[in-house]
Protein backbone atom coordinates (compact mmCIF):
# COMPACT_ATOMS: atom_id res chain seq x y z
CA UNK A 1 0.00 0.00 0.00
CA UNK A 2 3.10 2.24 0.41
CA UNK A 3 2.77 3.63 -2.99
CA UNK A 4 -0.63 5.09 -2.68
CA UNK A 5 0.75 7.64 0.35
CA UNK A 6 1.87 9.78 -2.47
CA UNK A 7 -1.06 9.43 -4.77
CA UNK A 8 -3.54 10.95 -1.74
CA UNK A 9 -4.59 13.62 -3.82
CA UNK A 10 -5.75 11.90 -6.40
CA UNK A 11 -7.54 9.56 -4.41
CA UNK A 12 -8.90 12.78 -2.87
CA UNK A 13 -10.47 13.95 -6.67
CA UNK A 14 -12.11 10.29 -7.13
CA UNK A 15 -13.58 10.36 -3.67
CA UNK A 16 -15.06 14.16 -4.41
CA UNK A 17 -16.50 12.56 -7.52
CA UNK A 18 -17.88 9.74 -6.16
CA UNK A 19 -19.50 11.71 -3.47
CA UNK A 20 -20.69 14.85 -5.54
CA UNK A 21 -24.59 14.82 -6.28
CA UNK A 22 -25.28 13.25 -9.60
CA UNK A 23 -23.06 11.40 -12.04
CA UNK A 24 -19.67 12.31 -12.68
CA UNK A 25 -17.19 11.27 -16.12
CA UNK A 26 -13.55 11.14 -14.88
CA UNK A 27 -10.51 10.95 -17.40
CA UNK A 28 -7.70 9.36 -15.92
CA UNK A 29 -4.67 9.30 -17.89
CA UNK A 30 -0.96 9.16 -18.28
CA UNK A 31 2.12 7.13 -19.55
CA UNK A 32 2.35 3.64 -18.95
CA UNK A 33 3.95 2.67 -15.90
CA UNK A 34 3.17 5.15 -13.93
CA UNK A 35 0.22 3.56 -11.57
CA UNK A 36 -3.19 4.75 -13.21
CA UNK A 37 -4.97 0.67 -13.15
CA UNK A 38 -3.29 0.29 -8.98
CA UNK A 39 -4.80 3.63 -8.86
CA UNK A 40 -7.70 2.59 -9.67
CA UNK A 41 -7.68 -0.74 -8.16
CA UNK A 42 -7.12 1.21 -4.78
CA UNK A 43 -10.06 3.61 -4.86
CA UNK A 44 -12.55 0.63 -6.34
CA UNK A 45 -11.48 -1.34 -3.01
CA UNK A 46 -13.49 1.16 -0.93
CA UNK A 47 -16.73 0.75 -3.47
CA UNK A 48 -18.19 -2.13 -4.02
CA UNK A 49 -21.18 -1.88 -6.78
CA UNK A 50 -18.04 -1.28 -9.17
CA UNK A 51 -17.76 -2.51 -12.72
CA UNK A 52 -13.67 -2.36 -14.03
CA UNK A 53 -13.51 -3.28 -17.76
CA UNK A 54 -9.76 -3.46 -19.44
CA UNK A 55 -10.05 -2.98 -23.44
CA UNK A 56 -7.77 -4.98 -25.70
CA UNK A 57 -6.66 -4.16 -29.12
CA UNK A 58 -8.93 -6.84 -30.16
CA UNK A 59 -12.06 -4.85 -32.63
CA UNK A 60 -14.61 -3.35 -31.10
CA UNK A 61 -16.99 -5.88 -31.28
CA UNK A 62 -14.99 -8.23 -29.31
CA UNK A 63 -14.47 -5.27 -26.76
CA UNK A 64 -18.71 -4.76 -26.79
CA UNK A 65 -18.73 -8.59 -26.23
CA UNK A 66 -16.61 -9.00 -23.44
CA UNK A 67 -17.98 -6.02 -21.58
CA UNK A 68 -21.37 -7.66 -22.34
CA UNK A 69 -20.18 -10.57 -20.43
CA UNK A 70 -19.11 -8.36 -17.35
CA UNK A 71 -22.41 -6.50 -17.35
CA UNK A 72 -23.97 -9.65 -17.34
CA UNK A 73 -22.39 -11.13 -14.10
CA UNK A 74 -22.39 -7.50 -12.18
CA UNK A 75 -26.55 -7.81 -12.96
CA UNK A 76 -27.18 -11.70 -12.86
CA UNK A 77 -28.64 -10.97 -16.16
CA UNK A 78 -28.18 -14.82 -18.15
CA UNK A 79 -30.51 -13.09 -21.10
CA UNK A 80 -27.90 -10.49 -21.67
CA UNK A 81 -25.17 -12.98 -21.31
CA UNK A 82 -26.51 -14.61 -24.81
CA UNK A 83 -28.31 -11.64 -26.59
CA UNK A 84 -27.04 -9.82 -29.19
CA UNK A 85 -26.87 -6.66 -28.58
CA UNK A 86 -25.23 -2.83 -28.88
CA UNK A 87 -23.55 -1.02 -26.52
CA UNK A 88 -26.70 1.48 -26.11
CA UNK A 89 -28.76 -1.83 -24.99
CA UNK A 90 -25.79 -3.33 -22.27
CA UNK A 91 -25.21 -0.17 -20.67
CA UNK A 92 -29.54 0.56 -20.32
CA UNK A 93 -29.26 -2.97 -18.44
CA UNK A 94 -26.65 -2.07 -16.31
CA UNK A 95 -28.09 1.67 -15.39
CA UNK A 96 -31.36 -0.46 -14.87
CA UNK A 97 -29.75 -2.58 -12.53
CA UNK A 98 -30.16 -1.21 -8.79
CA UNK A 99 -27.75 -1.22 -6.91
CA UNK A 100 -27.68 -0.02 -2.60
CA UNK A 101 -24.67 2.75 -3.73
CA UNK A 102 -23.62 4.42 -6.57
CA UNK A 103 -22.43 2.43 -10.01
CA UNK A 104 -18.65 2.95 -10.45
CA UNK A 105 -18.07 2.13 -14.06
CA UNK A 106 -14.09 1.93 -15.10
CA UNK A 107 -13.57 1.30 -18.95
CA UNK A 108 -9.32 1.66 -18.61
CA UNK A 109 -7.32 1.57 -21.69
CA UNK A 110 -10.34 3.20 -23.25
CA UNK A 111 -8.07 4.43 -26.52
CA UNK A 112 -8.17 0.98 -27.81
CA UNK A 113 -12.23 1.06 -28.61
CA UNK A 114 -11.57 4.32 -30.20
CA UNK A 115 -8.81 3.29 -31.78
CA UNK A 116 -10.45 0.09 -33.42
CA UNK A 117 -14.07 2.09 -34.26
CA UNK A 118 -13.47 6.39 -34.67
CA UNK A 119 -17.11 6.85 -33.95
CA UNK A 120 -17.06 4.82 -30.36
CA UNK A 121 -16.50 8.49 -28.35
CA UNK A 122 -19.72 9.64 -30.64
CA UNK A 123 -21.48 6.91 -29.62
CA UNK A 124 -20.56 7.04 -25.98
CA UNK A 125 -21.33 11.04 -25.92
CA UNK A 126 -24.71 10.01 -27.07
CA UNK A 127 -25.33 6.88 -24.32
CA UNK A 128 -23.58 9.84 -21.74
CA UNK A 129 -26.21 12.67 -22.64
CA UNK A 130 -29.63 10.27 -23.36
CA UNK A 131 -28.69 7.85 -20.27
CA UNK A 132 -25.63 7.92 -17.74
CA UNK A 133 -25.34 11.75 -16.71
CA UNK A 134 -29.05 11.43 -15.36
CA UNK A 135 -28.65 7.76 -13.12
CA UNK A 136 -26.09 8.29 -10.85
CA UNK A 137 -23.05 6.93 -11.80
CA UNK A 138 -19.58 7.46 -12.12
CA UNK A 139 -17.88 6.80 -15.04
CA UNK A 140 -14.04 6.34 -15.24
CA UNK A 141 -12.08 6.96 -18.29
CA UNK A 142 -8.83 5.69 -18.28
CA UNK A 143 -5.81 5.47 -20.90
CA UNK A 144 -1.80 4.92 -21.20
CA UNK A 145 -1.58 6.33 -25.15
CA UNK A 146 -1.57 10.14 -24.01
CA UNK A 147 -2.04 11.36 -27.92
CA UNK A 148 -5.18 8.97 -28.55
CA UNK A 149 -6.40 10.00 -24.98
CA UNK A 150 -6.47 13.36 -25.40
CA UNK A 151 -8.06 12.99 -28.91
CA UNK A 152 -10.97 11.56 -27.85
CA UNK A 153 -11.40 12.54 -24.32
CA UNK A 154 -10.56 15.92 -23.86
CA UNK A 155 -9.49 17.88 -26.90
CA UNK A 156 -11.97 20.14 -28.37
CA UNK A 157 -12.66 18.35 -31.51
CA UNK A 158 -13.49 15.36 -29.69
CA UNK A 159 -17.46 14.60 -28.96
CA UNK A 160 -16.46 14.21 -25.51
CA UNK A 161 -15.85 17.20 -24.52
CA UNK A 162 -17.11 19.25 -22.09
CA UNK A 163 -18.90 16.69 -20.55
CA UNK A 164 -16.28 15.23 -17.91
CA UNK A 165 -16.44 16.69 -14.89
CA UNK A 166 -12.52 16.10 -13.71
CA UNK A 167 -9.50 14.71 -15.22
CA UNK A 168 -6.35 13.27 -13.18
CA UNK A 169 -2.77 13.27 -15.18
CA UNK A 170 -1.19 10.48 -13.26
CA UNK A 171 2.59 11.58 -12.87
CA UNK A 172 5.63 10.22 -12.08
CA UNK A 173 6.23 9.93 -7.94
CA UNK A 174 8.39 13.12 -7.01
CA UNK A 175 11.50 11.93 -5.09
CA UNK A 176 10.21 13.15 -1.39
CA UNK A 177 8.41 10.06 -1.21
CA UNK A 178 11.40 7.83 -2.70
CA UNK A 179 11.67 6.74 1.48
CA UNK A 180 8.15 5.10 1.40
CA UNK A 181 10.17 2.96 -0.80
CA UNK A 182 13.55 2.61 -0.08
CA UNK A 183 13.15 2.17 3.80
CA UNK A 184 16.95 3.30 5.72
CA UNK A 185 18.55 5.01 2.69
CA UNK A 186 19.79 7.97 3.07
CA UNK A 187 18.87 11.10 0.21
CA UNK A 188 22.89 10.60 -0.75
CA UNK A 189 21.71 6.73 -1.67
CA UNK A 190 18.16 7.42 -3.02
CA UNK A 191 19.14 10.01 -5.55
CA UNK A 192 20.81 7.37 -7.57
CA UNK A 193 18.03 5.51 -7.70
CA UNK A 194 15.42 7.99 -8.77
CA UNK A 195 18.00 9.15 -11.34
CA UNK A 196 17.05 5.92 -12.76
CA UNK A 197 13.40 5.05 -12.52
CA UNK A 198 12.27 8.48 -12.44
CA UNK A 199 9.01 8.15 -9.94
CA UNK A 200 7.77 5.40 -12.41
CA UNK A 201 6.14 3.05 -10.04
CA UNK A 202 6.65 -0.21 -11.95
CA UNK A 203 10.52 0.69 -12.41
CA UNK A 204 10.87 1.51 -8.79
CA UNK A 205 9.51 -2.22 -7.57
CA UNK A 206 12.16 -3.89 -10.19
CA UNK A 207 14.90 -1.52 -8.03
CA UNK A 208 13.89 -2.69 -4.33
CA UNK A 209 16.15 -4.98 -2.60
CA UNK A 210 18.90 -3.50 -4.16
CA UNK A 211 21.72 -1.61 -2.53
CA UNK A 212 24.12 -1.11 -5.25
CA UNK A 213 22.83 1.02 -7.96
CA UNK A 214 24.95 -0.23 -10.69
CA UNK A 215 24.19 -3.98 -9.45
CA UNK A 216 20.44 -2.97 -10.17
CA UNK A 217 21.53 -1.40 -13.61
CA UNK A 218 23.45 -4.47 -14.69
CA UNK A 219 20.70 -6.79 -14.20
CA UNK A 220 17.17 -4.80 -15.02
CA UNK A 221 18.30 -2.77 -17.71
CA UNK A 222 21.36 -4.25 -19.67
CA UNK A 223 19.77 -7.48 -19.41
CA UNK A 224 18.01 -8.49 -22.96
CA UNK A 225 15.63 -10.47 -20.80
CA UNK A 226 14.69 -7.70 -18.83
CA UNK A 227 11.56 -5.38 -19.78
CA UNK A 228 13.59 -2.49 -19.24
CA UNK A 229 15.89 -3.66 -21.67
CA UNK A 230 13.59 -2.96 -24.81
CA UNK A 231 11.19 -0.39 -22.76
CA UNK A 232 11.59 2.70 -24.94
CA UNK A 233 10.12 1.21 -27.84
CA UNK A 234 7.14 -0.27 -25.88
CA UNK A 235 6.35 3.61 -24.52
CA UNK A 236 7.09 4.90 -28.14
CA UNK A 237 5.65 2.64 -30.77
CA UNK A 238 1.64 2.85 -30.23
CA UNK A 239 2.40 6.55 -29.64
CA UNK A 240 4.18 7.68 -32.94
CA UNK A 241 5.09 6.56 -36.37
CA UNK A 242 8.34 7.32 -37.61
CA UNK A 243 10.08 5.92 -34.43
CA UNK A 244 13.47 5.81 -35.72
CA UNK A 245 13.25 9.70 -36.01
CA UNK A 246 11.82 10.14 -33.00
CA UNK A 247 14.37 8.10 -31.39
CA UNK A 248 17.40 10.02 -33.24
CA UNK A 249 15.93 13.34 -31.79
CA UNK A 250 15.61 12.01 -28.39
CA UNK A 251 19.60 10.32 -28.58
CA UNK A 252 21.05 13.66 -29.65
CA UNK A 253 19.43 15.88 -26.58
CA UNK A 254 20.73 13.16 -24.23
CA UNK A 255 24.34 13.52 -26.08
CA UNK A 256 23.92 17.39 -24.63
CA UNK A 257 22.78 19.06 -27.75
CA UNK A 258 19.78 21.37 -26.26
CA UNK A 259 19.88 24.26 -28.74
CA UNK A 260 17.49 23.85 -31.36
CA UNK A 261 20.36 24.56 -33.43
CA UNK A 262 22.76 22.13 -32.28
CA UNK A 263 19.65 19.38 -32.29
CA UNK A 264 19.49 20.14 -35.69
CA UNK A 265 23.34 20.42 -36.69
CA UNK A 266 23.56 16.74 -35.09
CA UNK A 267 20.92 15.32 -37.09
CA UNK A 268 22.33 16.95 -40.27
CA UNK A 269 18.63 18.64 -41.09
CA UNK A 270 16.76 21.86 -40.81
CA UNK A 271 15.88 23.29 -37.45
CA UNK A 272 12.06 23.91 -39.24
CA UNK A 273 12.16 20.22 -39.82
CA UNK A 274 12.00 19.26 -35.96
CA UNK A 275 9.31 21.58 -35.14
CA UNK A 276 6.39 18.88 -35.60
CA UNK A 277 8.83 16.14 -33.71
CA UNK A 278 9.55 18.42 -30.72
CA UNK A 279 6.07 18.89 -30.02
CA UNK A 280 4.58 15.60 -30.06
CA UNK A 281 7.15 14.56 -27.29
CA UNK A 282 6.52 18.10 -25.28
CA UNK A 283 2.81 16.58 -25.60
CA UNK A 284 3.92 13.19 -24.60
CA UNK A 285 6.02 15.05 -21.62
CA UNK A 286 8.92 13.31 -22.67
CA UNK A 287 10.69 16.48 -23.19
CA UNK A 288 10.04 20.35 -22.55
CA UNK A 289 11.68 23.42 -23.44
CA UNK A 290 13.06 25.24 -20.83
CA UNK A 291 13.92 29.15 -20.52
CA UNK A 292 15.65 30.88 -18.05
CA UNK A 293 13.40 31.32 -15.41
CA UNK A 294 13.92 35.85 -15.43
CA UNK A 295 12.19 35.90 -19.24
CA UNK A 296 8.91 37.57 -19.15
CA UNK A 297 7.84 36.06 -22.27
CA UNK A 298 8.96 32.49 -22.00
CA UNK A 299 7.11 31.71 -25.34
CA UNK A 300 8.97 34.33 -27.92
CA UNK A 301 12.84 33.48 -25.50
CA UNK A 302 15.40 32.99 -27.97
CA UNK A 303 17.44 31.46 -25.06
CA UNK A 304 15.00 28.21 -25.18
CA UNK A 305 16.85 24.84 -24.21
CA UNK A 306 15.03 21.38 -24.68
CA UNK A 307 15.88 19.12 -22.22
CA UNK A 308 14.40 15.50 -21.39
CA UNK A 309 12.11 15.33 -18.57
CA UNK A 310 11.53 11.75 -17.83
CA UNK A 311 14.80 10.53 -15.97
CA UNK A 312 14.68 6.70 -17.34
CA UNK A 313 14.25 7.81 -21.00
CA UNK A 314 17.08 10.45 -20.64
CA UNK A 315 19.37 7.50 -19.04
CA UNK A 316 18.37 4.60 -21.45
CA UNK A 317 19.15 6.96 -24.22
CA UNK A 318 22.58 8.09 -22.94
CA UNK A 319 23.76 4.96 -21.61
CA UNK A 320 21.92 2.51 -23.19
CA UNK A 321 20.93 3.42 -26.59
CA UNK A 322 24.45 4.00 -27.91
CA UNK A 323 25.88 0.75 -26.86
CA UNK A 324 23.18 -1.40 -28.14
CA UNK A 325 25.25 -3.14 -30.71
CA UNK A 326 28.23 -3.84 -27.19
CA UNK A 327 24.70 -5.32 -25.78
CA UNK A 328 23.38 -7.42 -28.13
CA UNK A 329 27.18 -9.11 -28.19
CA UNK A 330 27.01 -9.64 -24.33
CA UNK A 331 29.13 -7.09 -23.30
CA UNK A 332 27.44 -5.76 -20.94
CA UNK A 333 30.63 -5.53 -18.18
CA UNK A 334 32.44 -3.34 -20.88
CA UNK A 335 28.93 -0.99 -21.15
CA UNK A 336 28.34 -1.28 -17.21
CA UNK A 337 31.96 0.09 -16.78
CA UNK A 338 30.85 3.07 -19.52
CA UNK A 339 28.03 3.43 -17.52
CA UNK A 340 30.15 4.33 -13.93
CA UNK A 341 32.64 6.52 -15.61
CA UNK A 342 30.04 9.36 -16.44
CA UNK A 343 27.09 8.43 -14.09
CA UNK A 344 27.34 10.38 -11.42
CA UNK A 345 28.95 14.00 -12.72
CA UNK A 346 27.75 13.95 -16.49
CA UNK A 347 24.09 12.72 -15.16
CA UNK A 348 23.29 12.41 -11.58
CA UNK A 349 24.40 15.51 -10.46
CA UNK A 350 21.48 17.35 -13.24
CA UNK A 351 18.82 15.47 -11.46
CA UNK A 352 20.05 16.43 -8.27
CA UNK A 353 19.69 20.11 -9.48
CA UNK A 354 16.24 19.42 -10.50
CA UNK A 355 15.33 17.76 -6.76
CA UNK A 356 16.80 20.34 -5.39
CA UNK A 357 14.68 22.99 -6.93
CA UNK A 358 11.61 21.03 -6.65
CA UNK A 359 12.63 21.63 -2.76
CA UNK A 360 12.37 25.35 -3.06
CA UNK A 361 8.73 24.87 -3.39
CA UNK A 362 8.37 22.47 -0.31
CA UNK A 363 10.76 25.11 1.91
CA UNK A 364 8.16 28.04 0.65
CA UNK A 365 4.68 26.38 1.74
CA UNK A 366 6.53 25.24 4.86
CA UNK A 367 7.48 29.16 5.75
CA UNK A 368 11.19 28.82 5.29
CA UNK A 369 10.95 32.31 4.02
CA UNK A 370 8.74 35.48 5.24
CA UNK A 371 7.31 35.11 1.61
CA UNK A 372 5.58 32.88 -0.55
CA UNK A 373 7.24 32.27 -3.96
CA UNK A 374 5.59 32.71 -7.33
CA UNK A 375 8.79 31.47 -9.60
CA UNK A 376 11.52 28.68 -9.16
CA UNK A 377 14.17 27.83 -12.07
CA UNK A 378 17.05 28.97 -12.96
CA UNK A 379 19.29 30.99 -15.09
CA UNK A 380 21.82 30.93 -18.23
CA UNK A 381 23.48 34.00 -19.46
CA UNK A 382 26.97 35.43 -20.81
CA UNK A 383 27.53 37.18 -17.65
CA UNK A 384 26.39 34.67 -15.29
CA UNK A 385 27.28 31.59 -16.79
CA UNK A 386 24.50 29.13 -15.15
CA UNK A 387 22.86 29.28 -11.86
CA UNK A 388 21.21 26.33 -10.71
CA UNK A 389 18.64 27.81 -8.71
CA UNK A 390 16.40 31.38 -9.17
CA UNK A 391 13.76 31.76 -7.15
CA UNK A 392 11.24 34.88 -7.27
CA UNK A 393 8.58 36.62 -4.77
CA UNK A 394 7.62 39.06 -7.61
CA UNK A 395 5.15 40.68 -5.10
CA UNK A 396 7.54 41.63 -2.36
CA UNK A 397 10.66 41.70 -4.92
CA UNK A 398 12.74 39.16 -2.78
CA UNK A 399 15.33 36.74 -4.95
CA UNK A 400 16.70 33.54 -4.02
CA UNK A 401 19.91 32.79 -5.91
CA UNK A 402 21.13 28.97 -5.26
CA UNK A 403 24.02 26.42 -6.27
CA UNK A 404 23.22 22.37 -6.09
CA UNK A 405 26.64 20.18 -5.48
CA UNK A 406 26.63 16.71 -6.06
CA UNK A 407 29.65 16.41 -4.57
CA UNK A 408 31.63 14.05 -1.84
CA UNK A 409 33.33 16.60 -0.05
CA UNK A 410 31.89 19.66 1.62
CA UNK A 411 31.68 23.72 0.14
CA UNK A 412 32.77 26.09 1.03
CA UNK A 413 32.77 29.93 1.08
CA UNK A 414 34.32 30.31 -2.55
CA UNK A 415 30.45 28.87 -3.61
CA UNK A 416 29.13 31.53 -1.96
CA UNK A 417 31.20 34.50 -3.24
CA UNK A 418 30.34 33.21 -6.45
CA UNK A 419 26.79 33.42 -6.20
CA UNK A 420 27.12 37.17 -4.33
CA UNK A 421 28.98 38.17 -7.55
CA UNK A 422 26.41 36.70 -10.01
CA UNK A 423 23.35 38.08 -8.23
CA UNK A 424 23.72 41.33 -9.03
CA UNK A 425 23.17 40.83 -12.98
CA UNK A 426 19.83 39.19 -11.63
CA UNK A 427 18.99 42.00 -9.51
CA UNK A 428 18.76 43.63 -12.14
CA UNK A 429 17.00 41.42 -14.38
CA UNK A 430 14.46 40.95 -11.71
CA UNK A 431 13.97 44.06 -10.12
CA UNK A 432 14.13 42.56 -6.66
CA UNK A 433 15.41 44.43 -3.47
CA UNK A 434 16.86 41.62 -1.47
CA UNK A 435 19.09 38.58 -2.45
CA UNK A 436 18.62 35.75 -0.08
CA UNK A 437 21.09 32.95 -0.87
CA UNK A 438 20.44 28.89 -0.72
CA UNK A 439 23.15 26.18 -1.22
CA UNK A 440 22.65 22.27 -1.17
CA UNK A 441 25.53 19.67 -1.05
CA UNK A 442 24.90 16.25 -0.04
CA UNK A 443 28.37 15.81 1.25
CA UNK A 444 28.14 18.74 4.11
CA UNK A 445 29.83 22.41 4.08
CA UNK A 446 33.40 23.57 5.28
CA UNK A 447 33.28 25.18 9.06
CA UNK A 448 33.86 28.89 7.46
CA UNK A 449 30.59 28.55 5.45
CA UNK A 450 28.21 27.09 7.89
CA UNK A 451 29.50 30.08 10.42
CA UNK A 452 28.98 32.52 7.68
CA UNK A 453 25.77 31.25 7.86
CA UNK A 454 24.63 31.17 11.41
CA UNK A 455 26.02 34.79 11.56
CA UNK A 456 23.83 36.13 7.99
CA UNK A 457 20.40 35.19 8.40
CA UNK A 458 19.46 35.06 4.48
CA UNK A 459 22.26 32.48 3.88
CA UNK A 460 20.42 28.87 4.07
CA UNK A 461 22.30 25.17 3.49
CA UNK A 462 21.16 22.07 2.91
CA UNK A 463 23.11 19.08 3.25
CA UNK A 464 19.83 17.12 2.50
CA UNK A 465 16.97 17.32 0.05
């Protein structure tokens, strides 16, 4: 049950649903992996006149047969069991069906019945508006193919919508709750891990019991018998044509090259030609592009970066992907030993920067600060070079100028001379009247720099996340 601590807010939105006056159409969706069917599973455990149907690829007949068959069982009904019928006549038997508490009706992997018959959402708008929205039920859409998902569920086009009354985007499990997991490791021995599986729930069960990260590697993801092994192309293929583009684009932004530019320069084409590529995997959230965080119009920023967000994809691709052909011969001690060389500095250490300012919101809500902020990110420039963390109050003008260290020895007060210097240029890009100054290093600080601290009261460190 440890898993669903983290997913209380969700469980939260199904309960509202359930208990609002009326019936209720809830989309659930999200990439596969990520818990949306133990989801689910959960909140149906609490509900008992329930009714979970799981599509297959089959056509949609087979689909209208076999949820036939369930409707038949949930309502004792043997003459529906051997009718034939349409999916306007099954679901009038089972809203005829009484039941002591509200229907629950999941239909998860919903895309597929789309997928197999276009007109399926039309014909479930029409059952919705002529039948379900009047009798009390809730009705759960759920589906892992994001781009057929949104299509017929929630974009405007689709007949849908408009008619569902809340939708849940299942993430991935932010890495405060990697403990619930990982009982006695420390953040130094976590971060490792959710470097890896990103927050992806079914990634993090194939990790317990391990203490040694690249043990874990060796075995789950450079094995060819391993799901991991193959798992890109499982979470791409139903998703996009073209893979082998897709899959080039993704390689070269794990190789470093975030310019749209560069992209383009390594892929030897036109930067024009990547524009319909780029945003099918922004709408997949497989990558995002990423301005510094002072740009008032993030949308016309020259200085745009794209970046992957998903941590497994961004590893598989810059670990994995390029030794395929060292894999596929059984080498995988020779790749392994790749692997170590630029884990922890040339990966690692940039999700560690990304915890880290994921934390700035957690220290704000908990009043670390006499103000709330409104902005967290950070900041590339010719004058600054990079700064890991920017943080804004744009109502009280306050600025919180950061460094993350993935490092196994302890800072000192050089990092923080460095930051003084650099916050002027964003004093003036931000207008703010006070600087306050954050630094987190997982390996501790030098005595100077934690007395600097006790002495300057908007100096902060954090030698945990």
């Amino acid at each position: 049950m440890q898993k669903f601590v983290n997913r209380k807010t969700e469980l939260e939105t199904l309960e509202k649903q359930y208990n609002a006056e009326g019936s209720s159409l809830v989309i659930v969706y999200g990439r596969r992996r990520v818990g949306k069917t133990a989801l689910l599973t959960e909140f149906l455990k609490s509900h008992n006149d329930s009714l979970y149907f799981l599509a297959t690829e089959e056509s949609e007949i087979q689909n209208l047969n076999y949820f036939k068959a369930q409707v038949a069982e949930f309502t004792n009904n043997e003459l529906l069991r051997s009718a034939t019928v349409d999916w306007y006549t099954v679901f009038k038997t089972l809203v005829s069906y009484r039941t002591e508490t509200k229907k629950v009706i999941v239909f998860d992997e919903f895309q597929y019945i789309g997928q197999s018959n276009s007109a399926f959402p039309s014909i479930l708008q029409k059952i919705w508006d002529t039948m379900l929205k009047d009798a009390n039920i809730m009705l759960i859409l759920c589906g892992s193919l994001v781009s057929l998902m949104k299509s017929q569920t929630l974009d405007y086009g689709s007949p849908l919508y408009g008619r569902r009354t809340a939708q849940i985007k299942l993430k991935q499990i932010p890495f405060q709750h990697y403990h619930e997991f990982y009982e006695g490791k420390s953040d130094n021995e976590l971060l490792p891990f959710y470097a890896v599986t990103g927050g992806v729930p079914k990634y993090i069960e194939t990790f317990q019991g391990y203490d040694d990260i690249y043990l874990a590697i060796r075995e789950n993801i450079l094995n060819a018998q391993s799901f991991l092994y193959e798992e890109p192309y499982f979470l791409l293929q139903k998703e996009v044509s073209e893979i082998g583009s897709y899959f080039s684009l993704i390689k070269a932004i794990a190789m470093g090259n975030h310019k749209l530019s560069d992209i383009a320069g390594n892929l030897g084409v036109k930067q024009t030609s990547l524009t319909k590529y780029l945003k099918v995997l922004m709408d997949l959230d497989l990558i995002e592009r990423e301005v510094p965080v002072t740009e008032s119009a993030p949308e016309k920023s020259k200085s745009g970066l794209y970046r992957i967000t998903d941590n497994f994809i961004a590893f598989w691709f810059k670990f994995v992907y390029p030794y395929r052909a060292y894999l596929e011969k059984g080498e995988k001690e020779y790749v392994l030993s790749q692997i170590k060389k630029g884990f922890v500095q040339n990966f690692a250490s940039f999700v560690y920067e990304d915890v880290c300012r994921e934390k700035m919101w957690e220290l704000s809500v908990a009043g670390t600060w006499n103000f709330r902020l409104d902005k967290v990110g950070r900041y590339w420039g010719a004058k600054t070079g990079e700064v890991d963390i920017v943080a804004q109050d744009s109502v009280g003008k306050n600025l919180i100028v950061g460094e993350c260290k993935y490092s196994t020895t302890p800072k000192g007060l050089s990092i923080l001379h460095d930051l003084q210097t650099k916050s002027s240029v964003l004093q003036q890009l931000t207008g703010a009247t006070c600087v306050h100054y954050i630094i987190f290093n997982l390996s501790g600080f030098t005595q100077g720099l934690l007395d600097e601290a006790k002495k300057n009261n908007l100096v902060l460190l954090y030698d945990c996340i």
